[in-house]
Protein backbone atom coordinates (compact mmCIF):
# COMPACT_ATOMS: atom_id res chain seq x y z
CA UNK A 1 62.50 20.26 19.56
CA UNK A 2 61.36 23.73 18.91
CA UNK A 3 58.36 25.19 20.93
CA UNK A 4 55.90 27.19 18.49
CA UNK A 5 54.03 30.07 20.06
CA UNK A 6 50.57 30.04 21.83
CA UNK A 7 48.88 32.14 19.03
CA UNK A 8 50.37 29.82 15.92
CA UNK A 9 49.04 26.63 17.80
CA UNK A 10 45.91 28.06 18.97
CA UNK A 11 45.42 29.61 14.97
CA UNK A 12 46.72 25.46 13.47
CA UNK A 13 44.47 24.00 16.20
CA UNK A 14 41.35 25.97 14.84
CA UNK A 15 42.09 25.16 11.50
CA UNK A 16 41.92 21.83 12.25
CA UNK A 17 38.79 22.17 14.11
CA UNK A 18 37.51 24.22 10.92
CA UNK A 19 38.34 22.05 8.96
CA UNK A 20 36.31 18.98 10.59
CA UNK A 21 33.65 20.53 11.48
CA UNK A 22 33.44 21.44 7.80
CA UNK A 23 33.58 18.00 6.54
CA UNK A 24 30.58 16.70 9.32
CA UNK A 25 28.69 19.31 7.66
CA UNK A 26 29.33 18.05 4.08
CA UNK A 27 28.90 14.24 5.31
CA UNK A 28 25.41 15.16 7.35
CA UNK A 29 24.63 17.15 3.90
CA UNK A 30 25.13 14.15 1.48
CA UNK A 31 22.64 11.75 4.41
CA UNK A 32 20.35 14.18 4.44
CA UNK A 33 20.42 14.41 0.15
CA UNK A 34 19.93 10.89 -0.02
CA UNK A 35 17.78 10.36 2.80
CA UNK A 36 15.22 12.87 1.33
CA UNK A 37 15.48 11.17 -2.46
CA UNK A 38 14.63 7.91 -1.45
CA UNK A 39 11.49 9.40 0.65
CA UNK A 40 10.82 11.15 -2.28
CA UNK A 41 10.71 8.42 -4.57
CA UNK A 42 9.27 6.23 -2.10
CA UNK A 43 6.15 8.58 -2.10
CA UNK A 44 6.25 8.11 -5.82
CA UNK A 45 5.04 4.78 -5.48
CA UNK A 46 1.96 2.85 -6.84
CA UNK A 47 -0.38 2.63 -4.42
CA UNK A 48 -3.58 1.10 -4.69
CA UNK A 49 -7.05 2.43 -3.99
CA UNK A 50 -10.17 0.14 -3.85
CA UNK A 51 -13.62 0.95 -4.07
CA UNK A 52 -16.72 -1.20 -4.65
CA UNK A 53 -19.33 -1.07 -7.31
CA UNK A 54 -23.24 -1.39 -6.58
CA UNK A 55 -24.34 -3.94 -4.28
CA UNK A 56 -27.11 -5.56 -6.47
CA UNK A 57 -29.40 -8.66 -6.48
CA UNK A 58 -27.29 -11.36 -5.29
CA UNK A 59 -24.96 -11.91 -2.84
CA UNK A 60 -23.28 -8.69 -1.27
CA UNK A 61 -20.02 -10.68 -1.22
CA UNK A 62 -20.53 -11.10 -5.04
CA UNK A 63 -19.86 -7.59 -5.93
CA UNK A 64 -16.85 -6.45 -8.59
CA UNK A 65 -14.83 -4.26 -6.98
CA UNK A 66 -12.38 -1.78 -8.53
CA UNK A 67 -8.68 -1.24 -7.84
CA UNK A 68 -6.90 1.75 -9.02
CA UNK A 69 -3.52 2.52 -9.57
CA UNK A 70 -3.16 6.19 -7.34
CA UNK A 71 0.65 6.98 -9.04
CA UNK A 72 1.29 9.70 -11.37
CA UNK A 73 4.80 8.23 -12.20
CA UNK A 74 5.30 4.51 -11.80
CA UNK A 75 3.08 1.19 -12.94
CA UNK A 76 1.40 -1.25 -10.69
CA UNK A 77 2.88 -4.30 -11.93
CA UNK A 78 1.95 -7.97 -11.50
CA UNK A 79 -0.67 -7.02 -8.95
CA UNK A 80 -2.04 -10.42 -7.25
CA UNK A 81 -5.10 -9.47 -4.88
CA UNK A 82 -6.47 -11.36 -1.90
CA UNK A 83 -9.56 -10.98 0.13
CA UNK A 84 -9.85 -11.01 3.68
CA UNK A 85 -13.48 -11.47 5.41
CA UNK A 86 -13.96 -11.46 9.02
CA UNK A 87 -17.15 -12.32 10.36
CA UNK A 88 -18.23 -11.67 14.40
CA UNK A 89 -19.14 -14.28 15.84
CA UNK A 90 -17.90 -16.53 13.18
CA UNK A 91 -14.56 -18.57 13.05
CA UNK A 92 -11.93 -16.70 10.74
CA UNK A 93 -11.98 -17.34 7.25
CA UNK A 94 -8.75 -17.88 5.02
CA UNK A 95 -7.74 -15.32 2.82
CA UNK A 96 -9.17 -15.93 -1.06
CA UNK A 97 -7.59 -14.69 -4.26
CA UNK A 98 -9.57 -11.99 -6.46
CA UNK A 99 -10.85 -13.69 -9.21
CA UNK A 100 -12.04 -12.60 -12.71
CA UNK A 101 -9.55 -9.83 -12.59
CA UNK A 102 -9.42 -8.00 -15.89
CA UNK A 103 -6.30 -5.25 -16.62
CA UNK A 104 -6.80 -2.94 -19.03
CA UNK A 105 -3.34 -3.94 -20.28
CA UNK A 106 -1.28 -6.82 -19.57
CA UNK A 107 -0.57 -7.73 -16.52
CA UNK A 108 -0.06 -4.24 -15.04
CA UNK A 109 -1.36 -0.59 -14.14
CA UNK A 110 -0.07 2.37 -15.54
CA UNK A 111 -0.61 5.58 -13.83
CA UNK A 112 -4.19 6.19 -13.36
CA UNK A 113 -5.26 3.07 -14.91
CA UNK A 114 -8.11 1.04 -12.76
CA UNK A 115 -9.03 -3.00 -12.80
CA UNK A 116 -11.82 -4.63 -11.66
CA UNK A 117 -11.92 -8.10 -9.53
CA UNK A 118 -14.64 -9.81 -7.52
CA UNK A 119 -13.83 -11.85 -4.00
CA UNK A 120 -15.37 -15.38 -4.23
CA UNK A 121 -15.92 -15.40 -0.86
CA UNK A 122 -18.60 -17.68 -0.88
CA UNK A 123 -16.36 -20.51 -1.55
CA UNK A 124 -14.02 -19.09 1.70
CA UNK A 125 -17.37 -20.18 3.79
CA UNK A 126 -18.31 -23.67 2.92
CA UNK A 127 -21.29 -23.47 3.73
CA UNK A 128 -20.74 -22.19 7.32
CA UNK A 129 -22.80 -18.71 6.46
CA UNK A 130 -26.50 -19.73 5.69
CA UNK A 131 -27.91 -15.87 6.00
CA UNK A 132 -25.23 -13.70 3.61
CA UNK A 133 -26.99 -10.51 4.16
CA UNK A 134 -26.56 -10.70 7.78
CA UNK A 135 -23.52 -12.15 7.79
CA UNK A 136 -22.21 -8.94 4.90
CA UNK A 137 -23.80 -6.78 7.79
CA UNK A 138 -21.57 -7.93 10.44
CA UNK A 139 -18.37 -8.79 8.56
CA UNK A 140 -15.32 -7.04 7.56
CA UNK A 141 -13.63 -6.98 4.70
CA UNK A 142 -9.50 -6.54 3.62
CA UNK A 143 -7.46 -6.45 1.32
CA UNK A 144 -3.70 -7.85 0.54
CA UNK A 145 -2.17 -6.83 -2.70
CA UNK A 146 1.27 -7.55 -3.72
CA UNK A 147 2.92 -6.52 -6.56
CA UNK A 148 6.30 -5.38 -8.05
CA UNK A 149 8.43 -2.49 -6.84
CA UNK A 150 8.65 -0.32 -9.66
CA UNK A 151 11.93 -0.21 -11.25
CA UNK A 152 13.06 -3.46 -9.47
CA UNK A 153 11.01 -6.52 -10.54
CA UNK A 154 12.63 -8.79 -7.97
CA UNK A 155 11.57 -7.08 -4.94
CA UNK A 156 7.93 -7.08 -4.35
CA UNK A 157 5.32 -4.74 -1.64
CA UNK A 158 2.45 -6.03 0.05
CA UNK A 159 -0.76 -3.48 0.54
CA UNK A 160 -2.86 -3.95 2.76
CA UNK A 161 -6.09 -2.09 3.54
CA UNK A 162 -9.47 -2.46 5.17
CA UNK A 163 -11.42 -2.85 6.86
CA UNK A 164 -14.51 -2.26 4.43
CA UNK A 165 -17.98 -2.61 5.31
CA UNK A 166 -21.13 -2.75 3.73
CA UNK A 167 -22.45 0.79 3.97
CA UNK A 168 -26.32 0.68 3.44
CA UNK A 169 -26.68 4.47 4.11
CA UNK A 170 -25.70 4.81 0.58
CA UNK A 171 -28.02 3.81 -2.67
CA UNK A 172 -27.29 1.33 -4.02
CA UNK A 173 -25.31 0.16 -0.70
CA UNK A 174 -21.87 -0.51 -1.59
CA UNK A 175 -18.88 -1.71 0.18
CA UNK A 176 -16.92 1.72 1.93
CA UNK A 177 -14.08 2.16 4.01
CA UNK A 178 -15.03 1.65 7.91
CA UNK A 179 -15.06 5.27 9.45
């Protein structure tokens, strides 16, 4: 067996080094490509914004509220909304699905589009909350959406958001994000 010289091994040797240090770079290159496209379209997503009309005669927990689809690109689809009250000093309350919801078209919100629901809470309390106004004074709201991952139908995302209160600094009050 034949000895090669210092300088040829030294000169094969960091070729070889080159040459996988070259293809870490192209692997960390491709992770960090693919890594930054599904961020990117995962900040594409529908997500959904609520706000609360006017806090009228009636009960404050009968209000419509509006939910809003925030995405420039992608649809909220099949959107199925719950509301959450909590109430201090009152035993928790189970979570109630949004009724009257009415979609502008069927079954889903395209980009931009808005719906409007109301929370029949009063049915959540039985009976257990004699004095709503207080009780909407000292309570919490939230609320669970879940709906279809846009471009997958078979996966779905939850959204959840809250607490709201009932902000009487404003006229007509109306239900705000807590500060």
């Amino acid at each position: 067996m034949r000895e090669i010289p210092l300088g040829q091994g030294l000169q094969a040797f960091a070729a070889e080094g080159g040459r996988s240090i070259l293809g870490v770079i192209v692997a960390a290159s491709v992770i960090v490509a693919i890594a930054a496209l599904v961020l990117g379209l995962w900040a594409l997503r529908p997500i959904p914004e609520y706000t609360s009309e006017n806090v009228e005669a009636g009960s404050p927990f009968g209000v419509a509220f509006r939910l809003q689809n925030t995405s420039a690109w992608f649809p909220l689809s099949h959107p199925k909304i719950s509301c959450i009250v909590t109430i201090a000093g009152e035993p928790g309350f189970p979570a109630v699905a949004a009724s009257d919801v009415r979609f502008p078209s069927d079954g889903e919100l395209k980009p931009g589009e808005s719906a409007t629901f109301k929370c029949p809470l009063q049915s959540a309390f039985q009976g257990a909350i004699h004095d709503e106004t207080g009780a909407a004074l000292r309570s919490e709201l939230f609320f669970r959406t879940t709906y279809d991952l846009p471009l997958h139908d078979s996966w779905r995302l939850t959204d959840r958001r809250g607490p709201f209160v009932l902000n009487t600094h404003l006229l007509p009050p109306r239900w705000t994000e807590k500060p």
